[in-house]
Structure formats: C-alpha cells, structure tokens
Protein backbone atom coordinates (compact mmCIF):
# COMPACT_ATOMS: atom_id res chain seq x y z
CA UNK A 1 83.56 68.94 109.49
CA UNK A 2 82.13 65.66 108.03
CA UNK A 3 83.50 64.48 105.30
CA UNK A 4 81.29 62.00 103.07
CA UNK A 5 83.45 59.31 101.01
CA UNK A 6 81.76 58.90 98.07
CA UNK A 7 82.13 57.97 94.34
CA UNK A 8 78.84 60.39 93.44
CA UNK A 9 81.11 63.82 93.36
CA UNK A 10 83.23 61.56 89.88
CA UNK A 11 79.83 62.82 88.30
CA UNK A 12 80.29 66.39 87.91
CA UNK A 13 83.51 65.71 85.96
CA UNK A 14 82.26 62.72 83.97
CA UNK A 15 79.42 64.73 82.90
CA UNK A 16 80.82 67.24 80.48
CA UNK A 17 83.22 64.73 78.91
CA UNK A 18 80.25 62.36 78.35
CA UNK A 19 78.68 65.13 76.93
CA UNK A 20 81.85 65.36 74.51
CA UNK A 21 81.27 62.10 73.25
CA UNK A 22 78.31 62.56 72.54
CA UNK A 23 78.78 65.48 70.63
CA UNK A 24 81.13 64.07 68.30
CA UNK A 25 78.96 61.25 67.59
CA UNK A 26 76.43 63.77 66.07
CA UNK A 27 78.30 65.86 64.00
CA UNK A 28 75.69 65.56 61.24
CA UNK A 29 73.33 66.33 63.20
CA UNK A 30 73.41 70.58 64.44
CA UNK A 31 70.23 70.38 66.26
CA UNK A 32 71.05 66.66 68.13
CA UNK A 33 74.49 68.17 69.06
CA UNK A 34 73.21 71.20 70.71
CA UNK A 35 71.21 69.38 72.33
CA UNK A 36 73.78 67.39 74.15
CA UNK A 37 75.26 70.32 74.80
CA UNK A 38 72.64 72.37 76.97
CA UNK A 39 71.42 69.11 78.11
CA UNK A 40 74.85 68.24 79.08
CA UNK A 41 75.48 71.69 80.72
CA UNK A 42 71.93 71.75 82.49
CA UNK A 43 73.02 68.22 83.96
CA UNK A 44 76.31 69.54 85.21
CA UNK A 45 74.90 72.44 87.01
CA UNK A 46 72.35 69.87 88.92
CA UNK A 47 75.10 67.65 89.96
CA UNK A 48 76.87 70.54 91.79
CA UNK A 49 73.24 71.47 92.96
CA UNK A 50 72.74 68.06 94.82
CA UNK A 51 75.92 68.54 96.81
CA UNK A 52 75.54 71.78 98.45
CA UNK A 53 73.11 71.06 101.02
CA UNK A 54 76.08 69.13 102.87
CA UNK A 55 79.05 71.60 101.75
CA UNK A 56 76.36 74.33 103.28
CA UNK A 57 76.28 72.08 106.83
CA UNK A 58 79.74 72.08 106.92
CA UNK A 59 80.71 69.22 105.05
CA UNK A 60 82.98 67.86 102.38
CA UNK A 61 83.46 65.22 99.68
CA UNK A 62 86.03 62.98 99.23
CA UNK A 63 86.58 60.06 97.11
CA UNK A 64 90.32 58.53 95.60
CA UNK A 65 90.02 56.90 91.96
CA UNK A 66 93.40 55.40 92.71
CA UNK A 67 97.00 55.85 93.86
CA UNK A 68 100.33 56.24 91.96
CA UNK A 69 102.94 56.21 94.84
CA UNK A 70 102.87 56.81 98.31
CA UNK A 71 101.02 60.79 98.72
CA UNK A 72 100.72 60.76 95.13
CA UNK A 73 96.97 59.73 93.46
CA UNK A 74 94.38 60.59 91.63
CA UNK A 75 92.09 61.91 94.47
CA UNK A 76 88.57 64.33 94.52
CA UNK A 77 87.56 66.78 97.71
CA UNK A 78 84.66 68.94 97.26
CA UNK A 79 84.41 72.02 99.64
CA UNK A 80 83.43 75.50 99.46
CA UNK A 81 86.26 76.97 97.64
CA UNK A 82 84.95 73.97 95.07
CA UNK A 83 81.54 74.50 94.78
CA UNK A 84 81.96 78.27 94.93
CA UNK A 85 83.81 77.56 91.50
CA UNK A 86 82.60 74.52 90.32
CA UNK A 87 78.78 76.15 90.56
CA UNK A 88 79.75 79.26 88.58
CA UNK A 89 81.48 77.29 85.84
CA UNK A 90 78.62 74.74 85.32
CA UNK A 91 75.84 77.11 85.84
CA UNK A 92 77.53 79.60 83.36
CA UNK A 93 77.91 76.82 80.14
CA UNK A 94 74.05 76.81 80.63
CA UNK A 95 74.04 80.50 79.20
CA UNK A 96 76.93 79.75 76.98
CA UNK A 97 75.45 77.08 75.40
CA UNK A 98 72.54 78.68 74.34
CA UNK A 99 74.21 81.78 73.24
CA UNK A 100 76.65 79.30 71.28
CA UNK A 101 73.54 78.48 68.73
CA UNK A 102 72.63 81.90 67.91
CA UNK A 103 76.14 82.58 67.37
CA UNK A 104 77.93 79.91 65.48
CA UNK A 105 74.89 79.28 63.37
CA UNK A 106 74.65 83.26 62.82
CA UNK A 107 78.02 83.41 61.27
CA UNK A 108 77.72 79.72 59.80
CA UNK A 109 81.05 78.82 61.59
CA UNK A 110 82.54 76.03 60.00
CA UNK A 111 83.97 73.06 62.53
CA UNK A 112 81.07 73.35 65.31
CA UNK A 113 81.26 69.22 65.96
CA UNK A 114 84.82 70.50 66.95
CA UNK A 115 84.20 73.64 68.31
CA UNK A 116 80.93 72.55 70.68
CA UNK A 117 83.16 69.06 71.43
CA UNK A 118 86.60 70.74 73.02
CA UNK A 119 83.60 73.28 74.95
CA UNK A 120 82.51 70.45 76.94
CA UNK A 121 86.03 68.67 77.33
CA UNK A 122 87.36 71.83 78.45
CA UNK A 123 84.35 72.60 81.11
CA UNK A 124 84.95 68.75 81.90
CA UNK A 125 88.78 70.22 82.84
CA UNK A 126 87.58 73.17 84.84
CA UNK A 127 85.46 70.72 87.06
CA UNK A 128 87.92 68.02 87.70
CA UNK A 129 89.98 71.43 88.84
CA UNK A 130 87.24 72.47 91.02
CA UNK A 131 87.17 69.02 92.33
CA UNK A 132 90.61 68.37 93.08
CA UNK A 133 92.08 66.83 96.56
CA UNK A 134 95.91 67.05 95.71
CA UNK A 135 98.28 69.03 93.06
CA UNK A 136 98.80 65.43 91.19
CA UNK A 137 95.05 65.69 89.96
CA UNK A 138 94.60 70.17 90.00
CA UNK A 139 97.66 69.74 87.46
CA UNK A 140 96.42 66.68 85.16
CA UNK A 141 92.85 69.05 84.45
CA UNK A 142 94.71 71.89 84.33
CA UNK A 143 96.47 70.61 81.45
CA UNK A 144 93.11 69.08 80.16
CA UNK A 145 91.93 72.86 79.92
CA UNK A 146 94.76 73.98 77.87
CA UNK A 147 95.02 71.31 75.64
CA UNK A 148 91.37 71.25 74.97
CA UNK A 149 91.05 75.06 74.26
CA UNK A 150 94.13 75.08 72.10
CA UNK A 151 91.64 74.33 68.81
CA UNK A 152 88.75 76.65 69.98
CA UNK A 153 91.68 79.56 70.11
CA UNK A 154 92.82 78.52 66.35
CA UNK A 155 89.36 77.94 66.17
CA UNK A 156 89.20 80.02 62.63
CA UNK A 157 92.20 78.44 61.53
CA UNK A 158 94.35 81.28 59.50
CA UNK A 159 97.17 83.17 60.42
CA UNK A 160 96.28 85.31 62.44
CA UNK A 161 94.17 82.27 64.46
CA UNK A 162 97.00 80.06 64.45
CA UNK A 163 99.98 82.71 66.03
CA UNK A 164 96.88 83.56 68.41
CA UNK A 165 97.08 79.70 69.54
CA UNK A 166 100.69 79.41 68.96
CA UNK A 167 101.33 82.00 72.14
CA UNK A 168 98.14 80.57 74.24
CA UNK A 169 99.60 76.86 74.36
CA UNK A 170 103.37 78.08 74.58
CA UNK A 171 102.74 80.03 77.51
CA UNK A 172 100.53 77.94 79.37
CA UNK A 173 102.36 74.73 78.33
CA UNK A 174 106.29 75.96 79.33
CA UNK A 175 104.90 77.95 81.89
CA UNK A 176 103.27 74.46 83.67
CA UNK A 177 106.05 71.98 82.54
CA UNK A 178 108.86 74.48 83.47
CA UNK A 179 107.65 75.88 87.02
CA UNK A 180 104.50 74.03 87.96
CA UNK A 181 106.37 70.45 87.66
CA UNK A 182 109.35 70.83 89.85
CA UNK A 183 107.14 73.25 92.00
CA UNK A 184 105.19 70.01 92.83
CA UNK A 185 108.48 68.08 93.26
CA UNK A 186 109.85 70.46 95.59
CA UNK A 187 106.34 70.14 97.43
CA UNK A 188 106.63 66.31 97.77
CA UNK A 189 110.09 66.52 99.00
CA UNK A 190 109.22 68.96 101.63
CA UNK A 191 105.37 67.66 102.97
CA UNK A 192 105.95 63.63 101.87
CA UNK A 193 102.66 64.25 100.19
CA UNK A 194 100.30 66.10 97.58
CA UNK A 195 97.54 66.04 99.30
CA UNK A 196 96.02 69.74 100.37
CA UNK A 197 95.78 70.48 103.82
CA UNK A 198 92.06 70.99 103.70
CA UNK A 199 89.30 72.83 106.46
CA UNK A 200 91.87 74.98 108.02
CA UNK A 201 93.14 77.68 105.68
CA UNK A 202 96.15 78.89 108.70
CA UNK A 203 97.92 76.15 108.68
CA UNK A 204 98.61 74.74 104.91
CA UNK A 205 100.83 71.23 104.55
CA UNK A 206 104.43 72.27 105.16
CA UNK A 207 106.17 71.40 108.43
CA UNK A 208 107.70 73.44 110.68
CA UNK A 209 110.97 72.01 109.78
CA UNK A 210 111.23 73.19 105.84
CA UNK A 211 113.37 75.51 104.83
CA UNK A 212 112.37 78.80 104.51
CA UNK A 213 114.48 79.40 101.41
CA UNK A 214 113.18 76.40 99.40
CA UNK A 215 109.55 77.09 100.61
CA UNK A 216 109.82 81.05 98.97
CA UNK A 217 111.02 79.01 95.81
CA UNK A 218 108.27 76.52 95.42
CA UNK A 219 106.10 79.19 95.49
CA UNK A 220 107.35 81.22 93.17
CA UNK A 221 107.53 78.57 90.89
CA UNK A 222 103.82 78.15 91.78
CA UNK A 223 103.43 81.86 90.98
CA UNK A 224 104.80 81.78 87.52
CA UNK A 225 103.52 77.82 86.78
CA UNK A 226 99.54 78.80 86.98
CA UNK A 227 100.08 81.68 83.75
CA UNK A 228 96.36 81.14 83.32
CA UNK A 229 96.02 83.83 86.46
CA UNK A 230 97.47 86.45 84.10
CA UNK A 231 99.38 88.09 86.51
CA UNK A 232 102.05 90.11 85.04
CA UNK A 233 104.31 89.66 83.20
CA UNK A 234 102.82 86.41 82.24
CA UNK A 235 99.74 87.82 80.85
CA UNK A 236 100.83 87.82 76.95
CA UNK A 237 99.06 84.99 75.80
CA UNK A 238 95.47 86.06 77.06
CA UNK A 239 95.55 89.16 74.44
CA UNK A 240 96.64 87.05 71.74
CA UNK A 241 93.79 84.64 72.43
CA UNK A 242 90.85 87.23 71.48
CA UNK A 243 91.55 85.97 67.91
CA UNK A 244 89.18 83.26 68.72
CA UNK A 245 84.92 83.45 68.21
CA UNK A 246 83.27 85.60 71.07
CA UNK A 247 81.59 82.15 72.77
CA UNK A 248 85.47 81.10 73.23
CA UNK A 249 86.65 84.64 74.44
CA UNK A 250 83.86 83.96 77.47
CA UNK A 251 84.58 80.80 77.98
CA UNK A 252 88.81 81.81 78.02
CA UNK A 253 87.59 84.99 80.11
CA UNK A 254 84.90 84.40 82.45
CA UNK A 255 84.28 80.78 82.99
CA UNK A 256 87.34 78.27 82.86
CA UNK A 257 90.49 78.95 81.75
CA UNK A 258 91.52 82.50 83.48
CA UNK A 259 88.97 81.28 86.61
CA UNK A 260 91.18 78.31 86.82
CA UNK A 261 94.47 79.92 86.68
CA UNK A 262 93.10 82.12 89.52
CA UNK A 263 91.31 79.23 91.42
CA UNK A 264 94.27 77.29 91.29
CA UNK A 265 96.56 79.93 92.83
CA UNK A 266 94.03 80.94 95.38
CA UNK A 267 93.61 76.93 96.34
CA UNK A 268 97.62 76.51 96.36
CA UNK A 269 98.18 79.97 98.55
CA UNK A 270 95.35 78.59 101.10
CA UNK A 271 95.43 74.48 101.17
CA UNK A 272 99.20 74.24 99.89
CA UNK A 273 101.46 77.38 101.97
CA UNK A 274 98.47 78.64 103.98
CA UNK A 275 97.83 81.80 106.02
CA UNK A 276 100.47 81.69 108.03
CA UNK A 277 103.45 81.22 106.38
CA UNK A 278 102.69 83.12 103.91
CA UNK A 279 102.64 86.38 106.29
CA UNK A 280 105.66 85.15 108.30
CA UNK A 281 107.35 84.89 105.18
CA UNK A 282 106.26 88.61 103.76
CA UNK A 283 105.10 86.71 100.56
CA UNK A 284 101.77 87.74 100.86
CA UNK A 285 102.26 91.48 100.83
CA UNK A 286 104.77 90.49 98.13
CA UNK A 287 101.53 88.96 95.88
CA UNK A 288 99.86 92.03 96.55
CA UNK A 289 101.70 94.11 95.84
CA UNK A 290 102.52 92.24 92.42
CA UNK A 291 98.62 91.95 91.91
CA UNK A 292 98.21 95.61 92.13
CA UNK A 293 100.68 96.30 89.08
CA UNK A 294 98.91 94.59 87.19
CA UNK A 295 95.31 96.10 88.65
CA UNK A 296 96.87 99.41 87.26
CA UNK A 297 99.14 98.64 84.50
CA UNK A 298 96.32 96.59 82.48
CA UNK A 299 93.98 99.03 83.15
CA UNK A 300 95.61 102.16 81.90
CA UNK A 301 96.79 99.29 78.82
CA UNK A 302 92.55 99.02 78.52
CA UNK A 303 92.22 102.47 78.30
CA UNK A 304 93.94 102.56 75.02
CA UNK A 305 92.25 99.88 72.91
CA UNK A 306 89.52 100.67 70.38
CA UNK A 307 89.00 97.20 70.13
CA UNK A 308 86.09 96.61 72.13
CA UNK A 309 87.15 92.19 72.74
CA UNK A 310 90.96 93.73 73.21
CA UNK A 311 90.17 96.27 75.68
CA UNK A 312 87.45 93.23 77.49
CA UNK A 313 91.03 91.23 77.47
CA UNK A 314 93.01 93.77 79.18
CA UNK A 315 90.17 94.85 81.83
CA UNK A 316 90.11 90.74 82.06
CA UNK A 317 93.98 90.58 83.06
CA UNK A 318 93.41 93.55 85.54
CA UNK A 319 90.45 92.37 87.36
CA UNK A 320 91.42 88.65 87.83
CA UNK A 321 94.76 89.97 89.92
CA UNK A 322 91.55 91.84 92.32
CA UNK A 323 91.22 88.29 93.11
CA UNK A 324 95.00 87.42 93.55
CA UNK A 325 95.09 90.73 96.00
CA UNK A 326 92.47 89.74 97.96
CA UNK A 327 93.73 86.42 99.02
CA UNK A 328 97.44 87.62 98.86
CA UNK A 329 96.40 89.90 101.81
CA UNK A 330 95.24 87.15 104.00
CA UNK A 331 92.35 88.33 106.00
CA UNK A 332 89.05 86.97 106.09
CA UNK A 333 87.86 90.42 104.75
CA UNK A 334 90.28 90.40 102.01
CA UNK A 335 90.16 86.81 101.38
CA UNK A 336 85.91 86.97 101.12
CA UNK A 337 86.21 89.66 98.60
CA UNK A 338 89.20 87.92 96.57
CA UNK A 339 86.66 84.38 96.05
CA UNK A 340 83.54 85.89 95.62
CA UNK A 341 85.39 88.03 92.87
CA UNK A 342 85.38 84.46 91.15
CA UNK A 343 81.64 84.20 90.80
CA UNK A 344 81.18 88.44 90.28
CA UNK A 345 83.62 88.46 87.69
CA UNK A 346 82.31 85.42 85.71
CA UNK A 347 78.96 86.98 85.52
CA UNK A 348 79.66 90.13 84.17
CA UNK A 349 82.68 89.98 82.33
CA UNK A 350 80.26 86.81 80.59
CA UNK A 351 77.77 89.45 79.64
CA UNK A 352 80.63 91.95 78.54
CA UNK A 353 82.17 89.54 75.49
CA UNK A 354 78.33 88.44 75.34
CA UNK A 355 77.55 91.79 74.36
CA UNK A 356 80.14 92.38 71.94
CA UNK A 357 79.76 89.02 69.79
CA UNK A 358 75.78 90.14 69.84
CA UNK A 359 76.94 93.16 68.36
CA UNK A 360 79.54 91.45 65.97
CA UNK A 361 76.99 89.14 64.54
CA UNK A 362 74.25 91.81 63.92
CA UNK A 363 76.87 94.58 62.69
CA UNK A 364 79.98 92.83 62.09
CA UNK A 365 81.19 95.84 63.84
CA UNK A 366 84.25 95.13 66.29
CA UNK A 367 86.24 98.80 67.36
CA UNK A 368 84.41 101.17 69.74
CA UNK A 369 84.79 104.28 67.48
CA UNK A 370 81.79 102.52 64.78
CA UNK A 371 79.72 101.86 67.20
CA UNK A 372 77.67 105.18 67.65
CA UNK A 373 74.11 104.72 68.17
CA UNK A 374 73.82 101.43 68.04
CA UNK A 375 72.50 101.44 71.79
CA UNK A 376 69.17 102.36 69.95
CA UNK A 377 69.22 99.43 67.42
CA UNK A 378 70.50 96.69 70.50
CA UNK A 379 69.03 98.11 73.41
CA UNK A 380 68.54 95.18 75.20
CA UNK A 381 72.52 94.32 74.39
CA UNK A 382 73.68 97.41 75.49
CA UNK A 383 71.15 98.18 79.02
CA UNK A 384 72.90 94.40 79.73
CA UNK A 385 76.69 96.09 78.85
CA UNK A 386 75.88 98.17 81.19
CA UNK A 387 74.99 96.80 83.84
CA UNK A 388 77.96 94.76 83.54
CA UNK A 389 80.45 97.48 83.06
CA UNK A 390 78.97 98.72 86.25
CA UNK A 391 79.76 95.61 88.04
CA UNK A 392 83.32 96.22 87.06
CA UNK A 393 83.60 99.60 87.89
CA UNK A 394 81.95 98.22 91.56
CA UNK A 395 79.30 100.87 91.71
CA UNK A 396 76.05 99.35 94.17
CA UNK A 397 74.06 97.76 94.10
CA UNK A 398 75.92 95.59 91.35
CA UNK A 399 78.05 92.73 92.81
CA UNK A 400 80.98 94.00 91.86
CA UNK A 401 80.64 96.74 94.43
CA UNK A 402 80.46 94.07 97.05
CA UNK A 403 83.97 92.57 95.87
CA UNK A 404 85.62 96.23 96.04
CA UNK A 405 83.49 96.49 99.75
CA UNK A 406 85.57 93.73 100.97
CA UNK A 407 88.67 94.19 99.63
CA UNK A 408 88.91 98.03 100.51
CA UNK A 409 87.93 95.83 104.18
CA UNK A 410 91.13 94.25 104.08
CA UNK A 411 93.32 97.12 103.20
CA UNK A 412 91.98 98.31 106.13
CA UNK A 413 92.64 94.87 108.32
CA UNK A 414 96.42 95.34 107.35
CA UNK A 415 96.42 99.18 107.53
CA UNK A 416 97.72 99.01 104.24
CA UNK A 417 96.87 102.45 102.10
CA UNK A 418 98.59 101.94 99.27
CA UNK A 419 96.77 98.68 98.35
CA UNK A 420 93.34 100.96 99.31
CA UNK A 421 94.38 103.58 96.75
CA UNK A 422 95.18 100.72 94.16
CA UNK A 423 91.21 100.05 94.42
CA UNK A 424 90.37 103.41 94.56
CA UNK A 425 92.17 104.19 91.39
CA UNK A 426 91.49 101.74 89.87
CA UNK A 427 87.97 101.76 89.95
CA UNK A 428 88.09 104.95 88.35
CA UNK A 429 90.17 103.85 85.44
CA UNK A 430 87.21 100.74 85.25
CA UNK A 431 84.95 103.66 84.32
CA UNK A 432 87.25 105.39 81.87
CA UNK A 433 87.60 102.83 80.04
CA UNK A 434 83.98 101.26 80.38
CA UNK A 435 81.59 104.41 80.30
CA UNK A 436 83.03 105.33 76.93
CA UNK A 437 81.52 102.59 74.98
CA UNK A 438 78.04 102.87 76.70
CA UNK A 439 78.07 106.61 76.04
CA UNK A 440 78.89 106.21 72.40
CA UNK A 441 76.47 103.89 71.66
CA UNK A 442 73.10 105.43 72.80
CA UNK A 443 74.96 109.24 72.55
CA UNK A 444 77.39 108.71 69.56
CA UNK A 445 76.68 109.41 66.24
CA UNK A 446 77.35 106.62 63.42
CA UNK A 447 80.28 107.11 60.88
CA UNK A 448 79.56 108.49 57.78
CA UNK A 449 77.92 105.77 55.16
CA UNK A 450 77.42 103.26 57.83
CA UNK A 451 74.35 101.72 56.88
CA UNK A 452 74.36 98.96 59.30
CA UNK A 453 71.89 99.57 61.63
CA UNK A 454 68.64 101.21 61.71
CA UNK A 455 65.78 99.38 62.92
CA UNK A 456 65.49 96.91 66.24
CA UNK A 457 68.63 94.54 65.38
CA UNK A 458 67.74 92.33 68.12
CA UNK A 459 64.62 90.53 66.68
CA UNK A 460 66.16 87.32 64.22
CA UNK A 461 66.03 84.25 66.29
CA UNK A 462 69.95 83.55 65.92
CA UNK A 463 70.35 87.73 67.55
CA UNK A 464 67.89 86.30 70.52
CA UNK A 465 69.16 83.31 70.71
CA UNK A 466 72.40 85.57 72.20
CA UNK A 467 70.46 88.01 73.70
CA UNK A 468 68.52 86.28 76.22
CA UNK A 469 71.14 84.82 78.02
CA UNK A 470 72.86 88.20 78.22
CA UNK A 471 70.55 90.08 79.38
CA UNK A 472 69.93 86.88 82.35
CA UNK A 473 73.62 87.40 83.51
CA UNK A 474 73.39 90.85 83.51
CA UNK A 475 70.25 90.53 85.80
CA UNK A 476 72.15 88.05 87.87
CA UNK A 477 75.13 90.61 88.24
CA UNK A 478 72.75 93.03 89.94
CA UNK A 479 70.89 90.25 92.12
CA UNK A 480 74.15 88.77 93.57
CA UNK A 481 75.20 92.80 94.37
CA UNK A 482 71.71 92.77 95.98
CA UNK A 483 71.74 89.31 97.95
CA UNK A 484 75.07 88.09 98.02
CA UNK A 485 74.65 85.93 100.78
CA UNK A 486 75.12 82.61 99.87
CA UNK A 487 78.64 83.00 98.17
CA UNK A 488 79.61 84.64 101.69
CA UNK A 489 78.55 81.94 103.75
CA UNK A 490 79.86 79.37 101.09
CA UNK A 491 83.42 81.30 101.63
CA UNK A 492 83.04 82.09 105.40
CA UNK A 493 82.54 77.90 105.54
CA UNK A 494 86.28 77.45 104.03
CA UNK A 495 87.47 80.08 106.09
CA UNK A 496 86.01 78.36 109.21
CA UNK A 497 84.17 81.17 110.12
C-alpha cells in the first residue's frame, strides 16, 4: 500500500471550521449564512471526492501537523475505514443543510448564527475523527464534537433543553475524561506509541509481551470511554438529547456524533487491539454478545414510545450496536456488514428524523397516535419514511438488507446461532415498531377536531425546502441496497482483501 505524505488531506477538516467562521461573521445576514453553509458542506464532500481515486488503488494519506512527545502528535491517515466515514458525513451536511433552511426559518428559530455555526464546527470534529492517525488526535475531535453540540442540544434553551444538555455533556464528558484518558495512558505504556497500526487489521499495535490482564482493561476502558456508541448501559444521554430541533436530532443520530462514537470503537477494536487478540482473548464474542442486548433491549424499549423522535432515539441506540456486533465478531463477513452499517444507517435513519421534523413543522404534530392520515396530506414525507423504515427493518432491495446479509454471514463464519437469532428477532421487532407509524398515517383515521391537515401540506417553499432532501436519501437508501458495491470494495481495501 502507498502511502502519499501530504498536507492536502488538512483540507477536509479545515473546511467546515472555515465555514464556521464564516458563518458567524454573517449573522445579520440569513441568506449569506446559509450560503456558507451548503457552500461549505458542498466543498467538504469534494475534498473527500478528490482523494478516493488513490484510497480506491490501495492507497493512503498521511501527513503529521506536529509532535508533542515521543509517539505522541498531532498526526492525519486517510484510508478506507476514513473515507467510508468521512464521505457519508460530508456528503450527508449537503442534505442537512438544505433541509436546515426550510426548517429553522419554518419555525423562526431564534439563535441560527449559533445554531448553523456549532453545525459546521461539529462536522469539522467528525472529519478530523475520520481523519485521524493516532488516539492523541481521534480524542482531541472527539471532544470537539461534544463540546460543539452541547449548544445545538440546549439549542431551545428552557428547562427541559437545558437537563436534555446537562445529561448529553455529562455523559460524554466523564465518560471520555474518566475511561478514555487513562485508556490511552495504559496504551502508551504498553505499545511506546499512539500511533494505529494501520493496513493490517490482524495484527493491531500491542506486543506480544503485554499483559493480558492490563490489555482486557484498556479496552474496557475503551468500551465505556467512546459513550457516543450508545452501547448499553451508557446509552442515557442519547434519549435525553431528542429535546433538541429535528436538524440536530440527525445530525446527533445519523451523521456525527453516534457515527463517531461507533467509528471510533470500530477504528480502536481494528487499528488499536486488532483481530487477533481480540479472539484469543474471548473479548470479541464478549462485545457481541454485549451489542446484542442492546439490539434487543432498545428495541422492545422502541416499541413502547408514542413519541415518534423518542422511539427514532431508541431504534438509533439499537441499530448502532448492529455495527458494534459486526466488527465484535471479527470476520470479514461480519466485519463488511458492521462498516457499511455506517453509511446504511446514516442514510435512512437521516430520512427517518427528516421525516418527522417535516411533519412537525407542517402539523406541529410530534406522538404517533395524531398522526392518522396524514400520509395523504405528506405523501412524499411519508413514501420517503418508508422506504427508510424498510431499510431498518433490512427488507431488499433496501441497503439495510445488505447490512443484515452480512452480518447473518458472520454468525454463520463463527457458527454462532444465538447472535443469528439476535438478527432474526430483531428485525422483526424493527417492523413492529416501524410499520405502525406508516400504517397509521395513510390507514389511520385523525383524532377528533384535528383540523390540521387537509389539503397537500407539502407545497410552501420552507415544507420543500425539507422535503427534497428527504425524499433524495430515501432514494439513496434503496440505490446503495441495489448497488452497494463501492462501500464493499472501500471496506474489503481495509480488510486487505
């Protein structure tokens, strides 16, 4: 593998928090600073663009902004794992910046200099994670993302907004500074260095001489340190963050902050402890088996919310540990189905809290019980709910079905049934908690007095403005079921297949 040193990959980073800047120097002027903002986000996406010709020939990007102590720097690598992420993300704020107008200037949300400002720093974050050659830079963005999303969780800034980010930047805060920092520690002791052990997934960076005991420590600590994966129990703060605007419930959701507590884990499971420790140590069936609570506890949890964001959170927290079990299993069949769950997820679970801020702003309507009929009055909303919700549930051709292919693959790698009936069941609690709200709204009958709809909803320029782009990454969940190709050979590439 060639590996290109290069200053160009600081781009993709600098972008969004150039962007930032920008944005706060236009506060008086809404139509300037959305500007910046697609413009920025269209720029970002072409950045990662222009490096995955090379990435695609089995290449890599490297480049160190400087060095602290001896294995200890500020240092970039682009590979696959990367730009599988790093692509998503970017490509992603495209369609959330656009659906940002329609709905911030829909409600007239106060603070949107603020608001459209931490956005970009926080999508600035999630690249500099994507981008990261070492766990000294991974942690310094990862911070950067929960610092940064902190205000766009208190975003509406009452009560009920401020315990909402009270419990997002407790957990994620101790959580880092209380198991991520000595985890690193214990990780320079052992390895001399924080570099990742990158292009060979087997082998990860600790010596044959560690201790066995201090290695199943640091990763725990690692388990417990990334909370933004969700994994139970330390899943608490992601409910308590749907007090926050729809636009920041996608962004928390689909595109940065739970993909970066997942990315993050996946990255330190293959580049940090690596394939084979972590099956000669039995902490990879351990993970799994972990990941599959969690599959099935937050599921069943989804099952009883009538709050359509609250029961998007839960379904969130259960289908982000798919990812966790497919890596945790450790076989290229597993491990494909776990990363491309990364890019399948973002899309539709994107088009899921899409879809209910669409319907918020037309109907101020937020619990699944008022929403009967309303399929007729949103159409367009709903066909793209689901076609998403499908996607969850992994039905084909949608790309979710392709994620659940090669997972139930790797259950079958590691003759492992139990972990095959966790996706078996729990694709069938995906539908009982999905098909509900698409069957009440084109079959369900509105409550009595609810004179909200009637009519085409979907035809004021802000309701467009928010309907477009869902409907495009609903369309985009069913292409990448149909031709997933690319993300496979992008992931086959890391796995050195």
């Amino acid at each position: 593998m060639e590996t290109i040193i290069t200053s160009k990959i600081l781009l993709t980073p600098l972008i969004p928090m150039v962007t930032a800047l920008l944005i706060m120097g236009s506060k008086k002027k809404p139509n300037l600073r959305e500007s910046f903002s697609l413009f920025g986000a269209l720029f970002t996406f072409l950045s990662v663009v222009q490096l995955l010709p090379h990435i695609l020939a089995r290449g890599s990007y490297e480049y160190t902004l400087f060095t602290l102590y001896p294995g200890v720097s500020v240092k970039f690598h682009l590979d696959g794992l990367g730009i599988l992420f790093a692509g998503t993300s970017s490509f992603l704020w495209i369609m959330a910046g656009l659906y940002c107008v329609g709905y911030m200037r829909g409600l007239d949300e106060h603070a949107q200099t603020r608001f459209y400002f931490c956005y970009a720093v926080a999508v600035g974050g999630a690249m500099g994670v994507a981008f990261s050659a070492n766990l000294f830079t991974l942690y310094l963005f990862y911070e950067i993302v929960s610092v940064f999303t902190y205000p766009l969780v208190a975003h509406h800034q009452d009560k009920e907004g401020y315990d909402g980010g009270r419990k997002y930047i407790v957990y994620l805060m101790f959580a880092s500074k209380a198991f991520l920092l000595p985890a690193m520690i214990l990780v320079y002791v052992q390895c001399g260095t924080l570099d990742f052990t990158m292009g060979n997934v087997a082998s990860g960076m600790f010596p044959s001489s560690a201790s066995s005991v201090l290695v199943k420590v640091t990763y725990l600590l690692c388990l417990l340190g990334f909370a933004k994966s969700a994994i139970m129990p330390i899943h608490g703060w992601l409910p308590a963050a749907m007090v926050a605007p729809t636009p920041v419930s996608a962004l928390l959701h689909a595109v940065v902050v739970v993909k970066v507590g997942v990315f993050c884990l996946a990255r330190v499971m293959l580049s940090v402890f690596g394939v084979n420790l972590l099956n000669n140590l039995g902490l990879g069936i351990f993970t799994a088996y972990l990941a599959s609570f969690t599959i099935i506890t937050a599921s069943v949890v989804a099952l009883t919310q009538n709050n359509l964001k609250m029961r998007l959170a839960y379904s969130t927290v259960s289908q982000l540990s798919y990812i966790i079990l497919g890596v945790a299993m450790l076989t290229p069949n597993s491990i494909t189905g776990g990363l491309i769950h990364i890019t399948n997820h973002a899309f539709a679970k994107i088009t899921l809290f899409f879809c209910a801020g669409s319907i918020f702003v037309a109907t101020r309507k937020k619990d699944i019980t008022e929403m009967g009929g309303i399929g007729w009055s949103m159409p367009f909303t709903m066909i793209a709910f689901g076609l998403a919700s499908l996607s969850m549930i992994g039905v084909p051709p949608v790309s979710g079905f392709v994620t659940k292919w090669y997972l139930a693959l790797g259950t079958l790698d590691i003759h492992n049934m139990i972990l095959l009936t966790v996706i078996l069941v729990s694709s069938l609690l995906n539908a009982g908690y999905f098909i509900p709200v698409f069957f009440t709204s084109f079959f369900g009958k509105p409550l009595p007095g609810d004179t909200s709809q009637g009519g085409f909803l979907e035809g004021s320029p802000f309701i467009m403005l928010m309907v477009i782009p869902l409907f495009l990454t609903a369309v985009a969940s069913v292409l990448f079921g149909i031709y997933p190709d690319l993300f496979i050979q992008i992931i086959n590439l890391m796995l050195g297949r």
